[in-house]
Protein backbone atom coordinates (compact mmCIF):
# COMPACT_ATOMS: atom_id res chain seq x y z
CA UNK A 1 35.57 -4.03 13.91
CA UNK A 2 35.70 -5.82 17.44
CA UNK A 3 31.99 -4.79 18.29
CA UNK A 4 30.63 -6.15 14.58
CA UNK A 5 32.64 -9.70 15.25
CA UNK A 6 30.77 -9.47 18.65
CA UNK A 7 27.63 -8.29 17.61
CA UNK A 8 27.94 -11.31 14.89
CA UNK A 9 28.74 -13.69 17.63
CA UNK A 10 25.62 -12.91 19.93
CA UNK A 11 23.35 -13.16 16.54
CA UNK A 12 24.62 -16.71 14.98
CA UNK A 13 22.23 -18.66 17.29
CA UNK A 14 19.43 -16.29 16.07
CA UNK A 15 20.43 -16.29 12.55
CA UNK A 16 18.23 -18.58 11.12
CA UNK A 17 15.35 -17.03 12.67
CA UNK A 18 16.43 -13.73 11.97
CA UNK A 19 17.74 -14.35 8.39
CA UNK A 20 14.29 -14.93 7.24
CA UNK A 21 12.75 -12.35 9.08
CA UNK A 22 15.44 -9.97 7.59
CA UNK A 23 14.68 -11.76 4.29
CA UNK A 24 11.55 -10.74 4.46
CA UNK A 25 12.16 -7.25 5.45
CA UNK A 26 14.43 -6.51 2.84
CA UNK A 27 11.74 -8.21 0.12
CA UNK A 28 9.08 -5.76 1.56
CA UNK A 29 11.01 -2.66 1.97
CA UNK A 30 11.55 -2.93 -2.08
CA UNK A 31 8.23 -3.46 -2.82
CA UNK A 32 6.85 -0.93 0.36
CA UNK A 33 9.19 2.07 -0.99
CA UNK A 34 6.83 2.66 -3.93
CA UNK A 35 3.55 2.23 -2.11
CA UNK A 36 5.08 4.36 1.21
CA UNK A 37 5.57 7.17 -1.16
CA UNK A 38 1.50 8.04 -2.17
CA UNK A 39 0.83 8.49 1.71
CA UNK A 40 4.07 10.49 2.08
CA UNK A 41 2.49 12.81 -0.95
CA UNK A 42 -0.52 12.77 0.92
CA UNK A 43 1.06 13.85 3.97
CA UNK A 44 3.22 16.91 2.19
């Protein structure tokens, strides 16, 4: 629990920055998991 507080500490400067990058991960990753699956196919 210490370590998260800590780890949210060091980030809060960078969280602006960050939040829309992670934003912008998260939007991707929902729409990526359906297209990353045809070249997984591919693959197997």
């Amino acid at each position: 629990m210490t370590v998260l507080l800590i780890y949210k500490r060091e980030i809060k400067p960078l969280k602006k920055s960050a939040e829309k990058r992670y934003n912008a991960r998260v939007a991707r990753s929902q729409h990526e998991i359906p297209i990353q699956r045809k070249p997984i196919n591919k693959k197997h």
